[in-house]
C-alpha atoms as a PDB file:
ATOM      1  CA  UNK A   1      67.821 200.242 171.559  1.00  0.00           C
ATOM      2  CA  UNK A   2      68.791 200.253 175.306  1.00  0.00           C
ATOM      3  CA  UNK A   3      67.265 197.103 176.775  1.00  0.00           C
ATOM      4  CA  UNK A   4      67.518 195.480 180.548  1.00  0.00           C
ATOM      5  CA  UNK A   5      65.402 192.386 180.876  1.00  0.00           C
ATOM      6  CA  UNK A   6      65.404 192.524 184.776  1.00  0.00           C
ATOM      7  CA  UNK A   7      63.668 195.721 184.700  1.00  0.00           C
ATOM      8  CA  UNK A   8      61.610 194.829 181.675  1.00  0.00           C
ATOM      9  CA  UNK A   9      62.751 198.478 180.057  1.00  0.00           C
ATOM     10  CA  UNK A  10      63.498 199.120 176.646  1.00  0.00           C
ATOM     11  CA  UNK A  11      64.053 202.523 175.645  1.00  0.00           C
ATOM     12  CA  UNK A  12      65.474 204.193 172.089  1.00  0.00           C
ATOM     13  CA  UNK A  13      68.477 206.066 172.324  1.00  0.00           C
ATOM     14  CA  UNK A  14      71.244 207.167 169.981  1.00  0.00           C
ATOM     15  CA  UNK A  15      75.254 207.435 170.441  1.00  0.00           C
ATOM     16  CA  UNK A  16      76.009 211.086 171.455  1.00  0.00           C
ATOM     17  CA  UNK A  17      80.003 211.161 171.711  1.00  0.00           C
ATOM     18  CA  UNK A  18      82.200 209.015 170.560  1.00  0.00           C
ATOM     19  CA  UNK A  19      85.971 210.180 171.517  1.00  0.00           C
ATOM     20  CA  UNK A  20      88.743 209.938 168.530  1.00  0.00           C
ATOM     21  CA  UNK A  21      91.130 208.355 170.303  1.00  0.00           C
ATOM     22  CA  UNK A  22      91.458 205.020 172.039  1.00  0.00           C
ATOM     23  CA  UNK A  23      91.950 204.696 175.911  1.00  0.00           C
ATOM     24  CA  UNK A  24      90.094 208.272 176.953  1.00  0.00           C
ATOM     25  CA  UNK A  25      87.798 208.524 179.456  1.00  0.00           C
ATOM     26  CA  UNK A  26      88.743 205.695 181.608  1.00  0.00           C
ATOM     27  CA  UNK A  27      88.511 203.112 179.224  1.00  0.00           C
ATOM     28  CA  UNK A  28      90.855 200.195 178.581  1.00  0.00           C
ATOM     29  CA  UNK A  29      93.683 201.584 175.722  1.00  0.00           C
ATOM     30  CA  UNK A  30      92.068 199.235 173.059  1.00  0.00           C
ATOM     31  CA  UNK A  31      89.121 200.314 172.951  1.00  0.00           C
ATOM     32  CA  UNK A  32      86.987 203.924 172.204  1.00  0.00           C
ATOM     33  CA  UNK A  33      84.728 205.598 174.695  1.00  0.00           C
ATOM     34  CA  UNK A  34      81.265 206.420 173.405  1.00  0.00           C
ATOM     35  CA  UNK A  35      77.947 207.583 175.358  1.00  0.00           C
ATOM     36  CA  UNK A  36      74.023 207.005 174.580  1.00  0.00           C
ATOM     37  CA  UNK A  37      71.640 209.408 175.596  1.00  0.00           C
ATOM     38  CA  UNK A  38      68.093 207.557 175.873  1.00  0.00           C
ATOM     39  CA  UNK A  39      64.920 208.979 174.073  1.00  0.00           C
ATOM     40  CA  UNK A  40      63.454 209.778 177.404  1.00  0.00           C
ATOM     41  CA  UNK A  41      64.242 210.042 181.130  1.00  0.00           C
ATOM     42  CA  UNK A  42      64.342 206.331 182.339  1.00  0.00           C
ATOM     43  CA  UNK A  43      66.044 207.100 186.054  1.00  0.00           C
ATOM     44  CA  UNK A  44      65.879 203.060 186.752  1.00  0.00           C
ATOM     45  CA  UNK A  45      68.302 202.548 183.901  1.00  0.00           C
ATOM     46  CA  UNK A  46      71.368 205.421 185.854  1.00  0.00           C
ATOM     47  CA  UNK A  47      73.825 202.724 187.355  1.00  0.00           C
ATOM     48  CA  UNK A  48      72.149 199.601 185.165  1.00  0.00           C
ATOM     49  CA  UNK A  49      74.102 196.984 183.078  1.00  0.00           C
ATOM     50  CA  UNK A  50      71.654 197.094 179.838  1.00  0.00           C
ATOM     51  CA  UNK A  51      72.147 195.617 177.019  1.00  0.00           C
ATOM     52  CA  UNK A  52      72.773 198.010 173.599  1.00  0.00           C
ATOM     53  CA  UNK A  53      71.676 197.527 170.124  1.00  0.00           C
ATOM     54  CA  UNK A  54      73.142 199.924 167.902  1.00  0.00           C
ATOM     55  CA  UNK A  55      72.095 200.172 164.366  1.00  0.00           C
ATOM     56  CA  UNK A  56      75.381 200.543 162.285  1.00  0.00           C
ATOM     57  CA  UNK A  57      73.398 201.786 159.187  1.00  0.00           C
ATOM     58  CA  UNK A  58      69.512 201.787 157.511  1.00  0.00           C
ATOM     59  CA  UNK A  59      67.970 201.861 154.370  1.00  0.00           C
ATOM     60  CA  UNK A  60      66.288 205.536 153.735  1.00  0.00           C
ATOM     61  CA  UNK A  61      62.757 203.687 153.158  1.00  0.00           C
ATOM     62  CA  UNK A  62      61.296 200.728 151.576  1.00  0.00           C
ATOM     63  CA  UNK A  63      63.355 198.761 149.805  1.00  0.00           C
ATOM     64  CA  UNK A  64      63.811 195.554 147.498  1.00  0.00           C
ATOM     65  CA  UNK A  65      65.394 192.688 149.685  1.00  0.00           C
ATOM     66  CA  UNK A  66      65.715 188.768 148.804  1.00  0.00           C
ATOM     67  CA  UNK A  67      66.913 185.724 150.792  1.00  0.00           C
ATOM     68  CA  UNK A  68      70.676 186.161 150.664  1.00  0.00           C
ATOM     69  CA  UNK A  69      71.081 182.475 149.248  1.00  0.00           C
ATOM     70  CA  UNK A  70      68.663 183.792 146.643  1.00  0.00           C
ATOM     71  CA  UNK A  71      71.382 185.887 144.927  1.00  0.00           C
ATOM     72  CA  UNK A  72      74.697 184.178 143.153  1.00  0.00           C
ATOM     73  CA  UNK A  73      77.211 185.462 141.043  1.00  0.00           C
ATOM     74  CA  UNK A  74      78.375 184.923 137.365  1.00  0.00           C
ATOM     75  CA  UNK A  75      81.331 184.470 135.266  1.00  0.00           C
ATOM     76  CA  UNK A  76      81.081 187.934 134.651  1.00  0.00           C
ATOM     77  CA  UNK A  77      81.305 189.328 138.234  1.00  0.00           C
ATOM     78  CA  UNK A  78      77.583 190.369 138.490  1.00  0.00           C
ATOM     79  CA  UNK A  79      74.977 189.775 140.678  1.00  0.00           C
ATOM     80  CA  UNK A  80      71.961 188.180 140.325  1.00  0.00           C
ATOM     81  CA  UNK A  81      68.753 186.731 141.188  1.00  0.00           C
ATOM     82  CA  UNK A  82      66.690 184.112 139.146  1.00  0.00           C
ATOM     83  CA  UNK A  83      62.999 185.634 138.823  1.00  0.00           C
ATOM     84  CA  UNK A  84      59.810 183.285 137.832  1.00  0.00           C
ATOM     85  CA  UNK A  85      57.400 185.152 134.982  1.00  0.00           C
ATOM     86  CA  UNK A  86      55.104 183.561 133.154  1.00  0.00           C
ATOM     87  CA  UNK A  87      56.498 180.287 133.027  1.00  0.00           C
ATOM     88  CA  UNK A  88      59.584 181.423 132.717  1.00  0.00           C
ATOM     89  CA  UNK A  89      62.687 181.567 134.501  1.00  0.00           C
ATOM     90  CA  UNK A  90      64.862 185.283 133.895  1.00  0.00           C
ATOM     91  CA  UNK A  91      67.961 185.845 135.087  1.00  0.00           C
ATOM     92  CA  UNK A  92      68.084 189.692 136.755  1.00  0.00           C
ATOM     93  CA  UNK A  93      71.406 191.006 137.081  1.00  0.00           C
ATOM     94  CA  UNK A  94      71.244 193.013 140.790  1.00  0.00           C
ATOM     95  CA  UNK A  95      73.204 195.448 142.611  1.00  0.00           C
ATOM     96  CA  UNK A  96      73.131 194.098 146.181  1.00  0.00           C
ATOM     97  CA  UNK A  97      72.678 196.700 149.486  1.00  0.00           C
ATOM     98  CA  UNK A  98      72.589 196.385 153.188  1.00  0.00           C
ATOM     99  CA  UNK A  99      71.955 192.912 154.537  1.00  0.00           C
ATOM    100  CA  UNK A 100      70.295 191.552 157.665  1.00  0.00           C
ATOM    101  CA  UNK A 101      68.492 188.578 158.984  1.00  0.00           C
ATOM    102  CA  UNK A 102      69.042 186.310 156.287  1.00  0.00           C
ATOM    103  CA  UNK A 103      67.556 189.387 153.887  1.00  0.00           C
ATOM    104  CA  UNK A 104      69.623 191.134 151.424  1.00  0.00           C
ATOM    105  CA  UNK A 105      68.641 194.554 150.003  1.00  0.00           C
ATOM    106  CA  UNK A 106      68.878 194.762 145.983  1.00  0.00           C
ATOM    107  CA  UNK A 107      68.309 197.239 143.092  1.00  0.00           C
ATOM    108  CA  UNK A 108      67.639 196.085 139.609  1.00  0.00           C
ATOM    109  CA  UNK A 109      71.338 196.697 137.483  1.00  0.00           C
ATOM    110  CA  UNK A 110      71.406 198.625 134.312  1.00  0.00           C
ATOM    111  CA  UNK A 111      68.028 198.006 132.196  1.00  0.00           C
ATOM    112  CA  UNK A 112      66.958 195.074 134.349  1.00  0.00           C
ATOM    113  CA  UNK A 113      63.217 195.147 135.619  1.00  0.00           C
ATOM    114  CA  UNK A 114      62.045 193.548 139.290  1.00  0.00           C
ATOM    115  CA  UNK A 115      59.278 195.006 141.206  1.00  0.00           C
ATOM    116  CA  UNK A 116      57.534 193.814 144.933  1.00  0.00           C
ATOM    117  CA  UNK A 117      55.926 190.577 144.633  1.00  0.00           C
ATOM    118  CA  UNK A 118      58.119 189.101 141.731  1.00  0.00           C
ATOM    119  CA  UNK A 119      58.950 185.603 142.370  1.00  0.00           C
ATOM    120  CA  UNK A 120      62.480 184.745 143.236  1.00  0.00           C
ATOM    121  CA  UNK A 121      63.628 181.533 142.939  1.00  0.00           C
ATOM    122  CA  UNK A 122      65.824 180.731 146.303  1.00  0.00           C
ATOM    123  CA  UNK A 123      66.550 176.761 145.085  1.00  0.00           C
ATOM    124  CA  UNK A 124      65.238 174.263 142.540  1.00  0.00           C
ATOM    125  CA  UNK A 125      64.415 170.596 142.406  1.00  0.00           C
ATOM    126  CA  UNK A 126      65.320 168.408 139.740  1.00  0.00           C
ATOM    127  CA  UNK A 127      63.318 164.948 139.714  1.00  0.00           C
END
């Protein structure tokens, strides 16, 4: 996303180069050069400080995701998320994925079951 609140544009974009080594194209010798090329022509953006939003990787469609203090970890090394069914409280051992905003992505592990709209349990009260 290519943004500049001043102008009140936001465009799409994606990276087009990125060079291989450090220092090229004018750049300061820690760092790499890369260009965006915007969706479409915005000519008010040529010469603009924007802000850039780059999306290091996606999921490839819908997927699973929890609050990440939803998941913990057990003796064993696997993941896991505590789901409420019937009454019941399950322990599902997960496979976590990409995380953002407070969300982690999961997949059920092995012969584990979860589905959309299962219940996970994020903290409990004892009283």
């Amino acid at each position: 996303m290519i943004e500049d609140q001043d102008l009140g544009i936001k465009a799409g974009g994606r990276v087009s180069q990125v060079s291989q080594t450090p220092g090229t194209n004018r750049v300061d010798p820690s760092r790499f050069y890369f260009a965006v090329a915007p969706d479409a022509s915005v000519r008010a953006l040529v010469g603009a400080s924007v802000k850039l939003t780059i999306a290091v990787k996606s999921t490839k469609g819908r997927v699973l995701a929890v609050p990440a203090n939803a998941l913990s970890v057990g003796g064993d090394g696997n993941s896991r998320v505590q789901v409420r069914r019937g009454g019941h409280t399950t322990l599902v051992k997960v496979v976590p994925g990409l995380a953002a905003q407070g969300l982690v992505e999961i997949r059920p592990a092995g012969n584990a079951a979860l589905a959309p709209g299962d219940l996970v349990i994020v903290g409990s009260r004892r009283g």
